[in-house]
Protein backbone atom coordinates (compact mmCIF):
# COMPACT_ATOMS: atom_id res chain seq x y z
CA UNK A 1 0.00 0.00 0.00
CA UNK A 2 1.48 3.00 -1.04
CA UNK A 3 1.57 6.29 1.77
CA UNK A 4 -0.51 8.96 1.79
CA UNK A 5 1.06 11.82 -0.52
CA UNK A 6 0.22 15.33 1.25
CA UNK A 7 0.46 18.45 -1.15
CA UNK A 8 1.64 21.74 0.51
CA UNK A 9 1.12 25.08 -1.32
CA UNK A 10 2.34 28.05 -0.64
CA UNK A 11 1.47 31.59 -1.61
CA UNK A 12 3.77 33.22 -4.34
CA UNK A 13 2.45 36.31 -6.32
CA UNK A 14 5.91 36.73 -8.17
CA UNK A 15 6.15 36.98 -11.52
CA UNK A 16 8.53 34.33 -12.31
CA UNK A 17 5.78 31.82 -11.20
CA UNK A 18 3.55 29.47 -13.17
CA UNK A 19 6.48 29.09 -16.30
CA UNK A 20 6.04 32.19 -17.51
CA UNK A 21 7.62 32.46 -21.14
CA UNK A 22 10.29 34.90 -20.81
CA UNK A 23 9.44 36.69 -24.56
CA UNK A 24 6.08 37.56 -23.47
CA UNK A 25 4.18 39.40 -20.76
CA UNK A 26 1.36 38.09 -18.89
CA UNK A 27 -1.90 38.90 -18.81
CA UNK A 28 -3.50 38.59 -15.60
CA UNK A 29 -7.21 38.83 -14.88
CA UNK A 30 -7.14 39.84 -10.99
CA UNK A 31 -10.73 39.69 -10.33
CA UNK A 32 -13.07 39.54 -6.82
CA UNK A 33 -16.39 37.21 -7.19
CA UNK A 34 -18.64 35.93 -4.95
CA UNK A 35 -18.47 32.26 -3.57
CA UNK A 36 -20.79 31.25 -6.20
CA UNK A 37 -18.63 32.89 -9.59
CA UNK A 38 -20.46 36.18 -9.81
CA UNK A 39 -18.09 39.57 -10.34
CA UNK A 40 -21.47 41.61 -9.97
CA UNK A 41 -24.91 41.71 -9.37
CA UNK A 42 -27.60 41.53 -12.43
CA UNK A 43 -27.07 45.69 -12.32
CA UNK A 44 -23.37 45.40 -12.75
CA UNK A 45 -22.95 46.45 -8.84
CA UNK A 46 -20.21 44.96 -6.66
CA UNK A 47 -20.14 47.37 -4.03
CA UNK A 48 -21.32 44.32 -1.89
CA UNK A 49 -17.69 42.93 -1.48
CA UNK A 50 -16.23 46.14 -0.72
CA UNK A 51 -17.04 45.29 2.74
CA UNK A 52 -14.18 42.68 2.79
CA UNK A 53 -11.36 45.44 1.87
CA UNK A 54 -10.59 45.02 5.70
CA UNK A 55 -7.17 45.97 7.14
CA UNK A 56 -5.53 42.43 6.43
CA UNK A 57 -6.68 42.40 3.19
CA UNK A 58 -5.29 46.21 2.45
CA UNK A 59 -1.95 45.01 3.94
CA UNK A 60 -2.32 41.95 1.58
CA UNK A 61 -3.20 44.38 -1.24
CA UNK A 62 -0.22 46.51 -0.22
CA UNK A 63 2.85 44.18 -0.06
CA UNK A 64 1.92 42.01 -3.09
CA UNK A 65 -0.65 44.05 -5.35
CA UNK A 66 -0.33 47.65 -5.14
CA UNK A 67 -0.77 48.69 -8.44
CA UNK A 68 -4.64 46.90 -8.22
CA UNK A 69 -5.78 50.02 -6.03
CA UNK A 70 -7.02 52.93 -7.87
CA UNK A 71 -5.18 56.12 -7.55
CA UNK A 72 -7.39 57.74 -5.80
CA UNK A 73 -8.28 55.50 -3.59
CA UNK A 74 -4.01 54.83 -2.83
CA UNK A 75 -3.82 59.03 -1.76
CA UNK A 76 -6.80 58.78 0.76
CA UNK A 77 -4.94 56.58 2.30
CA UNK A 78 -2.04 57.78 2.14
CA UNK A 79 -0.73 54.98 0.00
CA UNK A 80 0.49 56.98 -3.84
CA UNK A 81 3.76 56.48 -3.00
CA UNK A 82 3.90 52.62 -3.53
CA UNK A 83 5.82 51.46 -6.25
CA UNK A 84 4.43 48.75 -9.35
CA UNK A 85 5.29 45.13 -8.52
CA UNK A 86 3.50 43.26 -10.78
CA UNK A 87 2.27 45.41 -13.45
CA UNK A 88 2.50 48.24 -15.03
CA UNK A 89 -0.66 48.20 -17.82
CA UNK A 90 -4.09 47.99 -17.12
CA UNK A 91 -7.32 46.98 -19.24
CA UNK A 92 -10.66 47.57 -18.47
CA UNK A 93 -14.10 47.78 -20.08
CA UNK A 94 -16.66 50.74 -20.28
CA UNK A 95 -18.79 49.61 -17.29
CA UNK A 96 -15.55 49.00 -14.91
CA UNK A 97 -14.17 52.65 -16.12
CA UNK A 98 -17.96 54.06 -15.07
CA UNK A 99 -17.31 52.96 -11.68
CA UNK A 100 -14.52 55.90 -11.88
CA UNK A 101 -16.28 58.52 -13.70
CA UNK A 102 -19.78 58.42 -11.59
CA UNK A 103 -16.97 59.68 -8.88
CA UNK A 104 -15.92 62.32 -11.18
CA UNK A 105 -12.57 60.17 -11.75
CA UNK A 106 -10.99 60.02 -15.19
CA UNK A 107 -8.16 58.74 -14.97
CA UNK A 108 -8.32 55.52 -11.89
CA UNK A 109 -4.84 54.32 -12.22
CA UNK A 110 -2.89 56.74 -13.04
CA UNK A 111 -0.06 54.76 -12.07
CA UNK A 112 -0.38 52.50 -15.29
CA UNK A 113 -0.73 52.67 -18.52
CA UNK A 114 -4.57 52.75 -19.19
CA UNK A 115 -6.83 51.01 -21.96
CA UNK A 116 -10.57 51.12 -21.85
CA UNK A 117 -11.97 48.67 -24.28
CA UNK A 118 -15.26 50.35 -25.04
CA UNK A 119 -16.99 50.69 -28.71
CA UNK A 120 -19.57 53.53 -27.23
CA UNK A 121 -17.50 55.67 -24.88
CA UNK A 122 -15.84 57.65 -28.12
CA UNK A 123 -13.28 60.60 -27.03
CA UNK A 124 -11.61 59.30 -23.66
CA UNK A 125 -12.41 61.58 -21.23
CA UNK A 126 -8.84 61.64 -20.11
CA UNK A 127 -5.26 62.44 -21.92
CA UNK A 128 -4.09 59.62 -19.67
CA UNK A 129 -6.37 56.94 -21.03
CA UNK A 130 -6.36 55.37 -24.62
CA UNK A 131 -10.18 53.93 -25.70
CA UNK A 132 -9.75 50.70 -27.69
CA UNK A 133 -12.88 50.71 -29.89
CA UNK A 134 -12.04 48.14 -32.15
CA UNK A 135 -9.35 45.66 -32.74
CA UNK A 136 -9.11 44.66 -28.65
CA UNK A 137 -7.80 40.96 -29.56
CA UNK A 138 -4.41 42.52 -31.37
CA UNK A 139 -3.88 45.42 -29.26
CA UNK A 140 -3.22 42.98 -26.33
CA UNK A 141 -0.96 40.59 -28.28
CA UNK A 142 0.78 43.81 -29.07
CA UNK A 143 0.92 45.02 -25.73
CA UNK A 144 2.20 41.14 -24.31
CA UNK A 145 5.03 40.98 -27.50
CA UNK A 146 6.52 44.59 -25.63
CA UNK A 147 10.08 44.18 -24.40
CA UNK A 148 10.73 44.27 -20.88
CA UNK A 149 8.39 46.05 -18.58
CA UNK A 150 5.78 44.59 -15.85
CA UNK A 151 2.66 42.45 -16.35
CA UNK A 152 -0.88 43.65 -17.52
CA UNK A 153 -3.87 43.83 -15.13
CA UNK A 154 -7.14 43.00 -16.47
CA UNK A 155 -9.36 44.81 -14.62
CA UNK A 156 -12.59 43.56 -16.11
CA UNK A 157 -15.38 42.91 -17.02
CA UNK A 158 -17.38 40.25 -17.54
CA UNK A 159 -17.31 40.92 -21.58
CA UNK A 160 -13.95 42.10 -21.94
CA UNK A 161 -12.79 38.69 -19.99
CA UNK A 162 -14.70 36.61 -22.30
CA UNK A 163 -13.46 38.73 -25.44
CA UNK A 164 -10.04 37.97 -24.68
CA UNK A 165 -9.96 34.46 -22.66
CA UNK A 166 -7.49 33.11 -24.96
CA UNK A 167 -4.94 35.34 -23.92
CA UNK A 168 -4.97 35.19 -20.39
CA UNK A 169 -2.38 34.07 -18.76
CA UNK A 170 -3.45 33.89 -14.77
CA UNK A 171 -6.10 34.01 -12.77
CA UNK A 172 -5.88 35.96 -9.16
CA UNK A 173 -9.56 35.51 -8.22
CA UNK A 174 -10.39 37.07 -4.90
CA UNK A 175 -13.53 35.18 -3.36
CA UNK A 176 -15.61 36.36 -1.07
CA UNK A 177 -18.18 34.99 1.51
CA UNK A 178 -21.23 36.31 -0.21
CA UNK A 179 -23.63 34.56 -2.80
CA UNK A 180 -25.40 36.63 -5.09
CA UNK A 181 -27.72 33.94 -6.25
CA UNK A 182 -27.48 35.54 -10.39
CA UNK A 183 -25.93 38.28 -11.33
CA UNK A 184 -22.66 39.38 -14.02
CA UNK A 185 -20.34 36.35 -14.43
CA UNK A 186 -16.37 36.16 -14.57
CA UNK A 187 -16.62 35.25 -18.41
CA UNK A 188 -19.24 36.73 -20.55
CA UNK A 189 -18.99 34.65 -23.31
CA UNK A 190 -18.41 30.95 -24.35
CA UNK A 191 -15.86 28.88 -25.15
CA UNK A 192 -14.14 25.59 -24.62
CA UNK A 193 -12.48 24.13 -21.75
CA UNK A 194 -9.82 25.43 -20.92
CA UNK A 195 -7.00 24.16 -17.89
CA UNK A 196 -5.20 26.13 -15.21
CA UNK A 197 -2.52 24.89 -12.97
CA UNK A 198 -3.43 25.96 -9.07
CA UNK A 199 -0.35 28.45 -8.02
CA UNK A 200 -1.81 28.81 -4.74
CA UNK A 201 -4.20 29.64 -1.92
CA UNK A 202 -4.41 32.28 0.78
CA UNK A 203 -7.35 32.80 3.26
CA UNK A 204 -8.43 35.54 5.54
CA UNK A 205 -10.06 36.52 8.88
CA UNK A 206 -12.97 37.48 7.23
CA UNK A 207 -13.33 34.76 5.13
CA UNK A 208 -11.98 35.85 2.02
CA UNK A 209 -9.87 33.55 -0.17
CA UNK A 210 -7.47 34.53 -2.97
CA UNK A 211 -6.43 31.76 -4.93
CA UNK A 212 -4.13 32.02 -8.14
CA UNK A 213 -3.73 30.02 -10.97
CA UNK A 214 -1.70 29.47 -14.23
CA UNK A 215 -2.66 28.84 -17.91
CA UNK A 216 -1.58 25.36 -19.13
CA UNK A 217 -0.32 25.84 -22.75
């Protein structure tokens, strides 16, 4: 009878992890759901989960993905000074970008290099951020061919994720203890299976979970 064989992970946000090709950047869809897959509710609203933001998972947030808090948000707390770890691009669609301008905010990370993948939003509403109304697909094969430089953030959403599944690279999904019941899923379109190799798990007081995982290719 052969022994029990006990798996240990550990928690690694580094970019070096999950065989990443060393020609190409990743792209990473760092995304907070609900424990049963939901990003949103049916009206697009995650405000819900903001709830979970406690202090250990700001210190999380802080020491391993700083350049995931908006700018704004990184001054009120006193935070702008924080350098990029993991990336230094971000892409977002029109409703994640709304979140920003119902605030009055036009440029949310001004840290990064912004793209808003929108086909409606027309004349960016910011010198600091470049709408992608067409052509999405080749703009981030472009952007992943670029010598040197960080990782890119996908921001979301649901459509943009689907639009561009092929090319991700990692999941960083942030779970937390709420169900929504139906509402805006992580993918908002179809396609076939696909496999991810788990990179690891990390849970909180609250009950939050961040798990991360790698594209098998």
């Amino acid at each position: 009878m052969q022994p029990l064989q006990v798996k240990y992970y550990n928690w690694s946000g580094s970019k070096e992890a999950y065989g990443k090709s060393p020609h190409l950047r990743k792209l990473t869809y760092f995304i907070a759901c609900s424990v049963d897959g939901f990003i949103a509710d049916v009206h697009g609203d995650a405000t819900a989960m903001y709830a979970y933001v406690d202090e250990e998972f700001l210190d999380f947030l802080k020491t391993d993905h700083p350049e995931t808090m908006p700018t704004h948000g990184r001054r009120a707390l006193g935070l702008d000074d924080l350098e990029n770890k993991r990336f230094d691009t971000v892409i977002q669609g029109r409703a994640s970008y709304d979140v920003a301008l119902k605030e009055g905010v036009t440029s949310p990370y001004a840290h990064l290099r912004q793209y808003v993948a929108s086909r409606t939003l027309g004349e960016s509403p910011s010198p600091d951020v470049e709408i992608i109304a067409d052509g999405l697909l080749d703009k981030v094969r472009e952007l992943k061919a670029e010598d040197g430089g960080l990782d890119i953030y996908l921001c979301g959403g649901s459509r943009v994720a689907g639009e561009l599944f092929d090319e991700i690279d990692e999941l960083v999904i942030k779970t937390y203890p709420i169900v929504y019941g139906t509402g805006m899923p992580m993918f908002g379109a179809a396609f076939d299976v696909a496999r991810f190799s788990f990179g690891g798990v990390r849970s909180f007081g609250n009950g939050a979970v961040v798990r991360t995982y790698g594209r098998e290719r």
